[in-house]
N, C-alpha and C. Protein backbone atom coordinates (compact mmCIF):
# COMPACT_ATOMS: atom_id res chain seq x y z
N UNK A 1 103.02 139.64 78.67
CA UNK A 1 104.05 140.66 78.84
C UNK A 1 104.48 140.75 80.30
N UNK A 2 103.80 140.60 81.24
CA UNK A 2 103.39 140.81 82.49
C UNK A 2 104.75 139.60 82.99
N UNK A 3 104.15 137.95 82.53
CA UNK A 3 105.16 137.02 83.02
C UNK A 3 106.24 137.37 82.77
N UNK A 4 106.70 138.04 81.44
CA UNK A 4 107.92 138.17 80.82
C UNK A 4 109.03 139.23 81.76
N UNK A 5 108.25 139.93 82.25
CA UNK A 5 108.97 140.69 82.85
C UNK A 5 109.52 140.57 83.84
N UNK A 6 108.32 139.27 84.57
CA UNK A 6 108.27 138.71 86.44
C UNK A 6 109.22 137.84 86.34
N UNK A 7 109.70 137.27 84.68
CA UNK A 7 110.80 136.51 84.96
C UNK A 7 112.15 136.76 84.98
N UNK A 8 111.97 138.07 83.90
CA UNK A 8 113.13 138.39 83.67
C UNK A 8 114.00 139.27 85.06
N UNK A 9 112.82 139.34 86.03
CA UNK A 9 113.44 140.48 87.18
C UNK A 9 113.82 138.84 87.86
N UNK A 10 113.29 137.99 88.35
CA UNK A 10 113.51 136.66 88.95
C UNK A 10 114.62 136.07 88.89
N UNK A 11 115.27 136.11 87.49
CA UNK A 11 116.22 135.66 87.00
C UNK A 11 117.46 136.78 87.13
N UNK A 12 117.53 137.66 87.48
CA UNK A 12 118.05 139.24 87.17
C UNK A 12 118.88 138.67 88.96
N UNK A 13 117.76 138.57 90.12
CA UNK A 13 117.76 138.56 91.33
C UNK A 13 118.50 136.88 91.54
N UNK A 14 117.87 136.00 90.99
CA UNK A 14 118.92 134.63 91.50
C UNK A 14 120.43 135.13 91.34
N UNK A 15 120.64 135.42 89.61
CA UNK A 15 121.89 135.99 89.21
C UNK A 15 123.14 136.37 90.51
N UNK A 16 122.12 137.68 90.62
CA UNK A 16 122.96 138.42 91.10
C UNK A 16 123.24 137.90 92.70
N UNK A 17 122.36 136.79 93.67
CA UNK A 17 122.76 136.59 94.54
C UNK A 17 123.72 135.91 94.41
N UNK A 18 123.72 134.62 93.46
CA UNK A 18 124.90 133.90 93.42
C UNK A 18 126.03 134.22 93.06
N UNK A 19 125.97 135.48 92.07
CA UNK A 19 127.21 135.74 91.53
C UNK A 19 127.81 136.73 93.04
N UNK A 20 126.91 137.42 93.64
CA UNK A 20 127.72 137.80 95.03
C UNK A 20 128.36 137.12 95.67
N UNK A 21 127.47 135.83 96.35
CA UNK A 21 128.07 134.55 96.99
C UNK A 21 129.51 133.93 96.31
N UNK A 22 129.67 133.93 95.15
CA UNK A 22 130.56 132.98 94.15
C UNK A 22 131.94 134.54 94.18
N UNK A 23 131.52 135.67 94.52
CA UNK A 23 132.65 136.55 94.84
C UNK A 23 133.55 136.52 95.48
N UNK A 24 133.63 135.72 96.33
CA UNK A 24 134.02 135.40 97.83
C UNK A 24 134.97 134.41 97.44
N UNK A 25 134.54 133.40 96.28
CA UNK A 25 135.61 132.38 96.51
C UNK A 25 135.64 132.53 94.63
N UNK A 26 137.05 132.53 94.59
CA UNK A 26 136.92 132.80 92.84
C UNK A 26 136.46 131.24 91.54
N UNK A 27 135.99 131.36 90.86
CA UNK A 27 135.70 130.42 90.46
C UNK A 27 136.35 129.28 89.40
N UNK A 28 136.42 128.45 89.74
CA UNK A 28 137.48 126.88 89.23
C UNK A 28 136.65 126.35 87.74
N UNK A 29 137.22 127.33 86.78
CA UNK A 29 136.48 126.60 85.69
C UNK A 29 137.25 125.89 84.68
N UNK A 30 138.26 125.77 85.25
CA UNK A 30 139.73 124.81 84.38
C UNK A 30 139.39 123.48 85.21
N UNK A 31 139.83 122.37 84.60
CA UNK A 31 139.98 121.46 85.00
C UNK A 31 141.59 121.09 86.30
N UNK A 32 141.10 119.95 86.90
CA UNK A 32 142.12 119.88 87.61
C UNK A 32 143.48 119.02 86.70
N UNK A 33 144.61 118.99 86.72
CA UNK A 33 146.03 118.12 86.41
C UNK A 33 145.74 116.72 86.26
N UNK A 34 146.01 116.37 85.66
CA UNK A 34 146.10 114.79 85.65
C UNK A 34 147.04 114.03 86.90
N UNK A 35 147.09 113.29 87.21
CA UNK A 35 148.06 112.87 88.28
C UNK A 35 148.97 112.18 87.51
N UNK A 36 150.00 111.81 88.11
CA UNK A 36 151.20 110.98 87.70
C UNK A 36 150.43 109.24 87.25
N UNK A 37 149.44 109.26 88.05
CA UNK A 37 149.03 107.74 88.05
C UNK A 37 148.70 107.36 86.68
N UNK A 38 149.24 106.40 86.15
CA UNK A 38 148.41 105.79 84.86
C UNK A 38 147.53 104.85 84.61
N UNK A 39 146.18 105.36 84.26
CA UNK A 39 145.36 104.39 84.22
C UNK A 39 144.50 104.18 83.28
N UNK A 40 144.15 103.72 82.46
CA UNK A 40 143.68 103.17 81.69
C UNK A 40 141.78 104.46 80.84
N UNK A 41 141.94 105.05 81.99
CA UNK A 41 140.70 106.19 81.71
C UNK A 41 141.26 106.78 80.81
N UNK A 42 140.05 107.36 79.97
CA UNK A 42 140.43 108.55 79.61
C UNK A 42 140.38 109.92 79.97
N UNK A 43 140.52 111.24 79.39
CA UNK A 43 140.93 112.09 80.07
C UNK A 43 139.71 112.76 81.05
N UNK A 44 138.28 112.59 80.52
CA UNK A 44 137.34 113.28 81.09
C UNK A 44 136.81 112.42 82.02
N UNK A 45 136.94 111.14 82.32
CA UNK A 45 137.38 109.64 83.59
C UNK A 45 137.57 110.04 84.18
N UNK A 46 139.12 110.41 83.50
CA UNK A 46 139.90 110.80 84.68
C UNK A 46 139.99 111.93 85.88
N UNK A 47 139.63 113.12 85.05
CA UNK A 47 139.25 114.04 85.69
C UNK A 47 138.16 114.14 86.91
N UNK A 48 137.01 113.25 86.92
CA UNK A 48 136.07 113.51 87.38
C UNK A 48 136.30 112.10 87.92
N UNK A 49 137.63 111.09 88.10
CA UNK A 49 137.86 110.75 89.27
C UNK A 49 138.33 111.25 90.35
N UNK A 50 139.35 112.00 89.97
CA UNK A 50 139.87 112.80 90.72
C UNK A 50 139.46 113.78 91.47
N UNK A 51 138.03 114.49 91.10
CA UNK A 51 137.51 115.09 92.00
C UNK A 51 137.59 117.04 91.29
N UNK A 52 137.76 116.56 90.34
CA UNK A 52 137.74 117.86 89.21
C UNK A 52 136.63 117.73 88.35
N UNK A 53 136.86 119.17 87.23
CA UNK A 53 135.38 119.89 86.52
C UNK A 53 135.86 119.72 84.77
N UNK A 54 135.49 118.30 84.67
CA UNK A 54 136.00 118.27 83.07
C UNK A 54 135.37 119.24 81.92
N UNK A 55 136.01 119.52 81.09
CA UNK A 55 136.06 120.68 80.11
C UNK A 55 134.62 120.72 79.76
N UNK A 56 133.87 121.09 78.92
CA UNK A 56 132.77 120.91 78.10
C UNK A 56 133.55 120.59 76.36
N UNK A 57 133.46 119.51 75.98
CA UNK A 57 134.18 118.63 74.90
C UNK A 57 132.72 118.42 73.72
N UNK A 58 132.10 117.98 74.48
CA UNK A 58 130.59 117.77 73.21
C UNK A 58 129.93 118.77 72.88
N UNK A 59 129.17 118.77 71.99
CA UNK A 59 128.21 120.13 71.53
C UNK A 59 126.42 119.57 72.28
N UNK A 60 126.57 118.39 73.02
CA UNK A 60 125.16 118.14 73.31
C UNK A 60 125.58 118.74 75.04
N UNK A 61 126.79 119.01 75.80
CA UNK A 61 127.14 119.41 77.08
C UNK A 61 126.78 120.65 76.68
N UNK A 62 126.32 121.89 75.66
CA UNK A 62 125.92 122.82 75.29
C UNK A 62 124.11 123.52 75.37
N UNK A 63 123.88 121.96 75.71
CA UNK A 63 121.95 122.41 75.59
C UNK A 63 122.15 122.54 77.09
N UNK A 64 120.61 123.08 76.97
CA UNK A 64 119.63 123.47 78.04
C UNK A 64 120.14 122.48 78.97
N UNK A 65 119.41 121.24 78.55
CA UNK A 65 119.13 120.20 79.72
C UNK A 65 120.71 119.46 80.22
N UNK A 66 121.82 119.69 79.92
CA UNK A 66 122.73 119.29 80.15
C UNK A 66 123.42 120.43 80.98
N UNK A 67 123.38 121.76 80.70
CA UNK A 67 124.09 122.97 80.98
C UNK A 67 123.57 122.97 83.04
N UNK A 68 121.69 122.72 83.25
CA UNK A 68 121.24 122.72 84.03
C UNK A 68 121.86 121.28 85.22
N UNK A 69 122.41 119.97 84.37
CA UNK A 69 122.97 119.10 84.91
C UNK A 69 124.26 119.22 85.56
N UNK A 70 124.92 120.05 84.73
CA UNK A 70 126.35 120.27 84.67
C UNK A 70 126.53 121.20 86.40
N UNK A 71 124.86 122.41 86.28
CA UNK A 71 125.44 123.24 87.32
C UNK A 71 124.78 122.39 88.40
N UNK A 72 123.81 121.81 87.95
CA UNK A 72 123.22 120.34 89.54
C UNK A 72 124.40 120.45 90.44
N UNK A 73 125.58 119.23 89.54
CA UNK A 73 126.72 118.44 89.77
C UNK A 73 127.57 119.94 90.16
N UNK A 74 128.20 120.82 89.48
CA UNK A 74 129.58 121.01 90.04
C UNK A 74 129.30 122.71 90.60
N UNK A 75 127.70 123.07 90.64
CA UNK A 75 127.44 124.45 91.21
C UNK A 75 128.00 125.57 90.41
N UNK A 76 128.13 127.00 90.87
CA UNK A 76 128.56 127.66 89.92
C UNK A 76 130.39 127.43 89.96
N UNK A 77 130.95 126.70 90.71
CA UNK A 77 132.24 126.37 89.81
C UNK A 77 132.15 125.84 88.36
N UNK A 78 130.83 125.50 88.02
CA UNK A 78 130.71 124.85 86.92
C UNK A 78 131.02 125.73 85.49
N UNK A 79 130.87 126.98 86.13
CA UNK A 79 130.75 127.69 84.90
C UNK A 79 129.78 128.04 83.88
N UNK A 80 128.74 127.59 84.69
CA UNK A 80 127.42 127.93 84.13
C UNK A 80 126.86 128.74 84.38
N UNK A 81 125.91 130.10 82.88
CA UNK A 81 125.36 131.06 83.66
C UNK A 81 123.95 130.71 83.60
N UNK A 82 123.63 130.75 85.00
CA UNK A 82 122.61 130.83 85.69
C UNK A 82 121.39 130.91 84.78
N UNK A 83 121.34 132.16 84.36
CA UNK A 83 120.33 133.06 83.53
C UNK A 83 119.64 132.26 82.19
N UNK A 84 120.63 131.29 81.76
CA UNK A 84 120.31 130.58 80.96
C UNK A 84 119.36 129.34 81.30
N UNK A 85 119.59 129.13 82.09
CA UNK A 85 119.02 128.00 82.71
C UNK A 85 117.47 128.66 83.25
N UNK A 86 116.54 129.54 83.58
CA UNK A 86 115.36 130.00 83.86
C UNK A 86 115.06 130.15 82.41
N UNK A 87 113.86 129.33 82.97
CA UNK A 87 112.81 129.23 81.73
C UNK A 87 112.05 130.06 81.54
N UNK A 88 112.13 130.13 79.77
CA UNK A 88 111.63 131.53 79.16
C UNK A 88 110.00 131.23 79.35
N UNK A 89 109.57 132.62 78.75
CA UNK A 89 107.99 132.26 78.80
C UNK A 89 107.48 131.50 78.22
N UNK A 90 107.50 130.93 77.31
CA UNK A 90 107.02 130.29 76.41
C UNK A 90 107.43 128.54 77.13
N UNK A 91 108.11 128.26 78.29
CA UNK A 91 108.42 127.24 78.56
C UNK A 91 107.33 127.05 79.89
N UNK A 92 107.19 128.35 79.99
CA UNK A 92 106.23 128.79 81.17
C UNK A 92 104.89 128.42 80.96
N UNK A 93 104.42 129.28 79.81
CA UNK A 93 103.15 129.10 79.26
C UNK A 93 102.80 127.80 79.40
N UNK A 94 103.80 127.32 78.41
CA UNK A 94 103.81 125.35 77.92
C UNK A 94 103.03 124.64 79.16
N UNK A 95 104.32 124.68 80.22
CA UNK A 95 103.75 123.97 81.54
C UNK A 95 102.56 124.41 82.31
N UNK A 96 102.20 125.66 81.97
CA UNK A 96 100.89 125.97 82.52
C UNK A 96 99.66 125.10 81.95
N UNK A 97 100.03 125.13 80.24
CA UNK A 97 98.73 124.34 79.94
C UNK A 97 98.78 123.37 79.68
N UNK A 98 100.05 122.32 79.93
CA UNK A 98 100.27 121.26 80.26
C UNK A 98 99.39 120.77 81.76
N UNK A 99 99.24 121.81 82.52
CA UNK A 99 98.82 121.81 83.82
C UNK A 99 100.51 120.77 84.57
N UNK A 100 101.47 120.74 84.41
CA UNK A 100 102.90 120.31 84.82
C UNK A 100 103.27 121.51 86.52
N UNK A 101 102.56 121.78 86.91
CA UNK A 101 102.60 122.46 88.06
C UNK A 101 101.65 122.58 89.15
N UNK A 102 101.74 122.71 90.27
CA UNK A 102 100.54 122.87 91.44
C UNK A 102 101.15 123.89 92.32
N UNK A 103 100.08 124.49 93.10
CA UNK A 103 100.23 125.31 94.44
C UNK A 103 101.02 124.35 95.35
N UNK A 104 101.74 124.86 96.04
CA UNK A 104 102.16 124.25 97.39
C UNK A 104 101.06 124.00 98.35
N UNK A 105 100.07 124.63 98.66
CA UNK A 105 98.85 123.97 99.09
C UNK A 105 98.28 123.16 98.52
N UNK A 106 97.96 122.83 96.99
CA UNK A 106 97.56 122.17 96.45
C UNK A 106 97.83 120.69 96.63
N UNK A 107 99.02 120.88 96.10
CA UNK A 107 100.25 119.76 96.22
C UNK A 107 100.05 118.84 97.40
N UNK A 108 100.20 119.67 98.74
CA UNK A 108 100.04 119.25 100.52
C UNK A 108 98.75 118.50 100.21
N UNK A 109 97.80 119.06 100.24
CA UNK A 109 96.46 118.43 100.09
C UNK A 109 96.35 117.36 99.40
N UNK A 110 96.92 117.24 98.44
CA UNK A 110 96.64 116.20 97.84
C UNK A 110 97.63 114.59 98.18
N UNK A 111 98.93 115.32 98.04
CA UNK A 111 99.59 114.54 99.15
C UNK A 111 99.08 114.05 100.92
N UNK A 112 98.28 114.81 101.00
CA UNK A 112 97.70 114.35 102.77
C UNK A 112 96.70 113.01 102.44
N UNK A 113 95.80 114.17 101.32
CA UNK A 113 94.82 112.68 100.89
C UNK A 113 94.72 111.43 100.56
N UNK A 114 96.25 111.31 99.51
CA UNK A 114 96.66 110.35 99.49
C UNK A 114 96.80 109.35 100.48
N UNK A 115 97.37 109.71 101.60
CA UNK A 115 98.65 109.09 102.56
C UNK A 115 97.32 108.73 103.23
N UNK A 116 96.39 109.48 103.50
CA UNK A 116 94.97 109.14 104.57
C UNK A 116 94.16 107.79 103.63
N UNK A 117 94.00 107.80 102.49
CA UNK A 117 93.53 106.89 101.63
C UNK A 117 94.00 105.59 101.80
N UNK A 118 95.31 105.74 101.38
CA UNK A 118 96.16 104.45 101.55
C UNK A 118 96.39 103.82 103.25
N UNK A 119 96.13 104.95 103.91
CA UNK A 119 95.55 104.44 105.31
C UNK A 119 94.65 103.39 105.95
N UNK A 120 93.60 104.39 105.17
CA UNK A 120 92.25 104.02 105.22
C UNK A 120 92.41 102.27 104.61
N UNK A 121 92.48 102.10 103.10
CA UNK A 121 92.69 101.04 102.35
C UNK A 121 93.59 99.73 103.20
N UNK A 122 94.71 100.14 104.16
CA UNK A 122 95.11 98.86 104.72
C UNK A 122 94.34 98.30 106.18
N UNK A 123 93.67 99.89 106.53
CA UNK A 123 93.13 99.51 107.72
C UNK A 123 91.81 98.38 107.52
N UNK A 124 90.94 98.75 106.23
CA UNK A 124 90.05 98.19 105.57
C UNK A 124 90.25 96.28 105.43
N UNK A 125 91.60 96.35 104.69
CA UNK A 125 91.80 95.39 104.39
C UNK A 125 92.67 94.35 105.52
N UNK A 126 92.79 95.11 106.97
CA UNK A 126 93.32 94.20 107.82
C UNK A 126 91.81 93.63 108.60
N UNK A 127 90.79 94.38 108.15
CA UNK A 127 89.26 94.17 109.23
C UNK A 127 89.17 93.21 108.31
N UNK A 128 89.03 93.15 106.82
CA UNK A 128 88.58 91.91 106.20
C UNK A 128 89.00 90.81 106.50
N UNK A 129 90.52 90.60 106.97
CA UNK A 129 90.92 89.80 107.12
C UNK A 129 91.04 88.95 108.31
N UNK A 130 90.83 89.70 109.20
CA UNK A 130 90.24 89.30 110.66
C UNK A 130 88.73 88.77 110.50
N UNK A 131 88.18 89.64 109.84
CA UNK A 131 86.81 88.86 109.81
C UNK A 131 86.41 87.07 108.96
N UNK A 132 87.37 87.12 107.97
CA UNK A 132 88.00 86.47 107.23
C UNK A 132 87.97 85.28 108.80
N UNK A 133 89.18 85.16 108.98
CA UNK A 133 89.79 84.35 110.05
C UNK A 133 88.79 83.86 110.41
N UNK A 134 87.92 84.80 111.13
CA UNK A 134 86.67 84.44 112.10
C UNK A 134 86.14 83.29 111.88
N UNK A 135 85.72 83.50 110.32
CA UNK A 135 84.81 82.54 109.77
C UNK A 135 85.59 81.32 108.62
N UNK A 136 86.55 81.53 108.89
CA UNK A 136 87.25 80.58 108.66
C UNK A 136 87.06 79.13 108.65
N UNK A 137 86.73 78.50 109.95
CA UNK A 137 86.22 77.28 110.42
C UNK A 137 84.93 77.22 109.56
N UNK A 138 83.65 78.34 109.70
CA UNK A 138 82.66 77.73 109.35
C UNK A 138 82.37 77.39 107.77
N UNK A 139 83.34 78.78 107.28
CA UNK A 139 83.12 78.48 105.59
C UNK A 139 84.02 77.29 105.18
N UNK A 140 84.82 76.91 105.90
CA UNK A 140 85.27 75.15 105.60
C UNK A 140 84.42 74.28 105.43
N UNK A 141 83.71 74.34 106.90
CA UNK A 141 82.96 73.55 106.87
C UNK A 141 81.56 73.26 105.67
N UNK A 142 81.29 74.43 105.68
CA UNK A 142 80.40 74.47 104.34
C UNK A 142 80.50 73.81 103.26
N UNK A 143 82.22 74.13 102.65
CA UNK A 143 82.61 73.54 101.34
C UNK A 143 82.73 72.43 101.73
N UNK A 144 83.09 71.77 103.04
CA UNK A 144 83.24 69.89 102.49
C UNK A 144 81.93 69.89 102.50
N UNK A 145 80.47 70.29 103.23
CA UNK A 145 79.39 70.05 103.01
C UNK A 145 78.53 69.72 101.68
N UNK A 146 79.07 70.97 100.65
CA UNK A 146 78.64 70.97 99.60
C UNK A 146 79.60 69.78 98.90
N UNK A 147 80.75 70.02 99.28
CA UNK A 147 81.42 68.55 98.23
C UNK A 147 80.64 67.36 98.11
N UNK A 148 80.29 66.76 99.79
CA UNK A 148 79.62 65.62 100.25
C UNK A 148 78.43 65.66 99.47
N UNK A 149 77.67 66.93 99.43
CA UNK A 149 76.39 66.88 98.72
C UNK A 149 76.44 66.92 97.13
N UNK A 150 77.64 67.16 96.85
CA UNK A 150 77.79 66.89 94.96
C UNK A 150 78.25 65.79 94.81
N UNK A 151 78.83 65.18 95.83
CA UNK A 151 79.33 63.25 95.21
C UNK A 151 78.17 62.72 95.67
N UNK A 152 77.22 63.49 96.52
CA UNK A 152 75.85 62.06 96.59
C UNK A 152 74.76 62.32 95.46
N UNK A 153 75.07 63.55 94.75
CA UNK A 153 73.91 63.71 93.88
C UNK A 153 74.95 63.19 92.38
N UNK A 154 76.06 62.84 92.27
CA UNK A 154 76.34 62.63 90.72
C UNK A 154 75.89 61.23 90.58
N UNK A 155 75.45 60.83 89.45
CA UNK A 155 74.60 59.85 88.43
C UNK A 155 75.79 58.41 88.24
N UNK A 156 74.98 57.91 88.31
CA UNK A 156 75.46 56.37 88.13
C UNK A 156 76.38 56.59 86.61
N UNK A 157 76.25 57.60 85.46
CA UNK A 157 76.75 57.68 84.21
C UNK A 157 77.97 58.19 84.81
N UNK A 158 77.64 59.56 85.63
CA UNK A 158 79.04 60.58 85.62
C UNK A 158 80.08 59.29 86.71
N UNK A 159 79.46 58.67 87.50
CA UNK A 159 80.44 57.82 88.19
C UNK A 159 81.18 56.65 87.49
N UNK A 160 80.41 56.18 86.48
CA UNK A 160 81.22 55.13 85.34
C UNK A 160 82.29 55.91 84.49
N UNK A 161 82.20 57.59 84.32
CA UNK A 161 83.20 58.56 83.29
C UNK A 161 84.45 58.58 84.60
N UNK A 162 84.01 58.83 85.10
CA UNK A 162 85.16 59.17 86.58
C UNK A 162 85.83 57.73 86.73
N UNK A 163 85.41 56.85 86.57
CA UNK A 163 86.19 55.42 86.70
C UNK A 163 86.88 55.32 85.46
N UNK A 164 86.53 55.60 84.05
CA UNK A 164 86.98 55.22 82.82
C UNK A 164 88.37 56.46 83.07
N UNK A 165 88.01 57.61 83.44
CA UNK A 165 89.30 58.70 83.19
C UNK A 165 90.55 57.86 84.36
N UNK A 166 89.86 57.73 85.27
CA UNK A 166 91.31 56.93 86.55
C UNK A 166 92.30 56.33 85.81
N UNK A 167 91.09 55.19 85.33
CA UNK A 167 91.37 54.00 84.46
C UNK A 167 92.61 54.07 83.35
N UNK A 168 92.30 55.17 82.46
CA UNK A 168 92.94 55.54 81.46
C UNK A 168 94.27 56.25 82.14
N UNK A 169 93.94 57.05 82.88
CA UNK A 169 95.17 57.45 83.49
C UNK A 169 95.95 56.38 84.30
N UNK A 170 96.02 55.63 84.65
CA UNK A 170 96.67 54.74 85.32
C UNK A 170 96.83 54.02 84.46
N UNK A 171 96.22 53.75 83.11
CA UNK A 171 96.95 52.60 82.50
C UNK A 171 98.03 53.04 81.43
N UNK A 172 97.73 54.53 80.60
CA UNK A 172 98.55 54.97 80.12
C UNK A 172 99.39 56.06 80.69
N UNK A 173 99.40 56.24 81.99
CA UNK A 173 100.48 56.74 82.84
C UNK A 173 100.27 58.59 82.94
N UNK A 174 99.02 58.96 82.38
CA UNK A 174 99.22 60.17 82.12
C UNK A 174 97.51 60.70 81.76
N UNK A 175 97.11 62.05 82.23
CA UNK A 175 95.72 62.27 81.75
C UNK A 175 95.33 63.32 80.97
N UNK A 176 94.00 62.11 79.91
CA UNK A 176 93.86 62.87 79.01
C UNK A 176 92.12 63.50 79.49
N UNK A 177 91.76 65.07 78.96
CA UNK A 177 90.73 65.08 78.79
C UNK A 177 89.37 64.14 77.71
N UNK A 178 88.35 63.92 78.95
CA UNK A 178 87.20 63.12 78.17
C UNK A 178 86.61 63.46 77.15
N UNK A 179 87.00 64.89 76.54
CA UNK A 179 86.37 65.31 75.30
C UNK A 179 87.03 65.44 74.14
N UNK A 180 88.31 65.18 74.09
CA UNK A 180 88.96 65.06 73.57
C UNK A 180 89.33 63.66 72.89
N UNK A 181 88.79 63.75 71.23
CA UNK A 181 88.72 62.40 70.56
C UNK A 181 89.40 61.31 70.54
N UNK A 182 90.81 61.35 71.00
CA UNK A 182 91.87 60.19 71.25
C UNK A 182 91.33 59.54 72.93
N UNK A 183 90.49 60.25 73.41
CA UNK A 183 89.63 59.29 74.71
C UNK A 183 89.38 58.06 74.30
N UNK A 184 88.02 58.38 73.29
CA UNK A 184 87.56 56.79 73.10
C UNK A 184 88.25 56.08 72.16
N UNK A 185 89.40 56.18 71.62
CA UNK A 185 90.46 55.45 71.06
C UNK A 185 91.24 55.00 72.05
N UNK A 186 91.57 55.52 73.28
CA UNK A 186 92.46 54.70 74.20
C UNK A 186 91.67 54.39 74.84
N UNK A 187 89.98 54.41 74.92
CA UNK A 187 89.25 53.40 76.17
C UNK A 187 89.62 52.07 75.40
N UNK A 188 89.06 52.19 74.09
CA UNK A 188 88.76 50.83 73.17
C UNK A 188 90.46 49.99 72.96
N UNK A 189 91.64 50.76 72.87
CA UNK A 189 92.72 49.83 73.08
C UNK A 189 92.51 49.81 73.98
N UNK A 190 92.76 50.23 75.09
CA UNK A 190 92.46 49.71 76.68
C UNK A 190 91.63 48.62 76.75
N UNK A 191 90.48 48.29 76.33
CA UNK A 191 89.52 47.34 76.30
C UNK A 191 89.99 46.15 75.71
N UNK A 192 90.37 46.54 74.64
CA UNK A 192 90.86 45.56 73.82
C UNK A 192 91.90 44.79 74.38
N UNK A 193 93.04 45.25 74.84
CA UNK A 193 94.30 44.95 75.74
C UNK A 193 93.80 43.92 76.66
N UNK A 194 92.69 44.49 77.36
CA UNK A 194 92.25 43.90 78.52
C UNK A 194 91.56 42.38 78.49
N UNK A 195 91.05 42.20 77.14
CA UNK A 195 90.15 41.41 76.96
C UNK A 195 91.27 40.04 76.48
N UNK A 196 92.16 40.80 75.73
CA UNK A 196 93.12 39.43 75.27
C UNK A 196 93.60 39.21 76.47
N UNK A 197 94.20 40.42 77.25
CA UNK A 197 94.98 39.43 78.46
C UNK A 197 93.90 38.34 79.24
N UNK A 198 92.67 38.63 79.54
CA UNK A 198 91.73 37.93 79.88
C UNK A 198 91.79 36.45 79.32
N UNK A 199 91.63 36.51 77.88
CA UNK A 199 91.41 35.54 77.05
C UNK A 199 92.94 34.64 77.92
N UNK A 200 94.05 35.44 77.34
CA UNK A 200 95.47 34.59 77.16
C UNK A 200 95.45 34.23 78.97
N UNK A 201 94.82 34.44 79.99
CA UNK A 201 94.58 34.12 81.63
C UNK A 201 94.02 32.66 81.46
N UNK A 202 92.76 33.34 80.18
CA UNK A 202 92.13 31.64 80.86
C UNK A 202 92.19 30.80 80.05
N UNK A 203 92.85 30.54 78.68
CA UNK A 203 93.85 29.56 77.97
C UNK A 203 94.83 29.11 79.33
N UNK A 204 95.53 30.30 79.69
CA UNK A 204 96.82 29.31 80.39
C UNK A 204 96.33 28.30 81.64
N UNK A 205 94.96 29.07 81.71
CA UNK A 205 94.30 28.16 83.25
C UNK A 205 93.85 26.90 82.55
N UNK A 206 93.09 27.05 81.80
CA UNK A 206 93.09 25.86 81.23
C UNK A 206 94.10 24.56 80.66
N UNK A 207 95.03 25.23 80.43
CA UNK A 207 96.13 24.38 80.10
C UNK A 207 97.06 23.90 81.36
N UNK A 208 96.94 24.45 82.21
CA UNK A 208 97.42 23.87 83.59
C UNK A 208 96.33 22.96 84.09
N UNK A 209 94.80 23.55 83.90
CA UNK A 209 93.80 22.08 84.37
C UNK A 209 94.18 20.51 83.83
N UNK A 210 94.69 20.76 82.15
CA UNK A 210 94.86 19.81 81.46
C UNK A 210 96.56 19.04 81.52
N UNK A 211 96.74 19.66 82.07
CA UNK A 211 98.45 19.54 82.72
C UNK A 211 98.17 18.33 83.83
N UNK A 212 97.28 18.74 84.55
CA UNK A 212 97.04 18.44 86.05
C UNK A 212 96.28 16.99 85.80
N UNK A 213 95.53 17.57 85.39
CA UNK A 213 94.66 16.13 84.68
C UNK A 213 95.12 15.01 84.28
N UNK A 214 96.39 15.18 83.41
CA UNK A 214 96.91 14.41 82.26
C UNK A 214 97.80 13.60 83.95
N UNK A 215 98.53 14.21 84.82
CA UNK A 215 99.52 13.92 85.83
C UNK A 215 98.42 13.10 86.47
């Protein structure tokens, strides 16, 4: 009962300042003339090219949330009353237990904390990165260390798989994974390929010995 009242005096008091203020200069709630110019707008375009307060034409320019837009944009020339626009209690309540509101101290504070956080967080992350730098050189050095020390410890097997994948890739132009069953189908054409050209090498050598021979 208490809010109901604190609003209704709240709303009582905006009212009446603006409608004092808005005394002074009378208020423009017609639209402005069309100009002579013809252009292709239509009429509520047009109007609000020109620098005028087009009619209210829709029944949705009638709600709440449009009525409050309307007086955003064109103030109380708009023709909007005020009073309508302060939210009843029940819109009050809502946002209370929505929690949709904070103290202005609240608010500050938490906004300060922020801004000090995100402070904090780049200052953090420019030390890492300097430190980073630092060691830059040595953790290089490390990883070719360990590389050097994983190609001297791989196995006479894993070094024959590493020759067969090259292999395959260079002969069929493209690489396939070794676990993948079309592997040992293209080692064995590969092999196979290899072995006739072999064969068909040393037929033709031979047939040039016997060439040579015969001369």
């Amino acid at each position: 009962m208490k809010l109901s009242i604190i609003s209704r005096k709240l709303s009582s008091r905006i009212f009446t300042r603006f409608a004092s203020t808005s005394s002074a200069e009378p208020e423009e709630t017609t639209t402005t003339k069309f100009s002579k110019i013809k252009t292709s707008l239509n009429e509520r375009h047009q109007i609000l090219v020109e620098g005028g307060i087009p009619p209210i034409s829709y029944d949705f320019e009638k709600q709440k949330w449009a009525q409050k837009q309307r007086f955003g944009t064109f103030g109380m020339k708009s023709g909007v009353d005020i009073r309508t626009l302060w939210p009843t209690v029940e819109e009050v309540e809502e946002a209370k237990a929505l929690k949709f509101y904070r103290k202005h101290s609240e608010a500050f504070e938490i906004a300060k904390k922020n801004e000090a956080d995100k402070a904090k967080a780049v200052k953090d992350k420019l030390a890492e990165i300097r430190k980073n730098e630092e060691q830059y050189e040595k953790k290089l050095a490390e990883y070719y260390a360990s590389q050097e020390k994983v190609e001297g410890e791989k196995s006479e097997q894993d070094k024959i798989q590493e020759r067969r994948i090259r292999e395959i890739q260079e002969y069929f132009g493209y690489w396939i994974d070794p676990n993948d069953p079309r592997f040992d189908v293209m080692l064995k054409q590969k092999e196979a390929e290899e072995k006739k050209a072999e064969k068909l090498a040393k037929r033709l050598a031979l047939e040039k010995k016997k060439i040579a021979a015969g001369v």
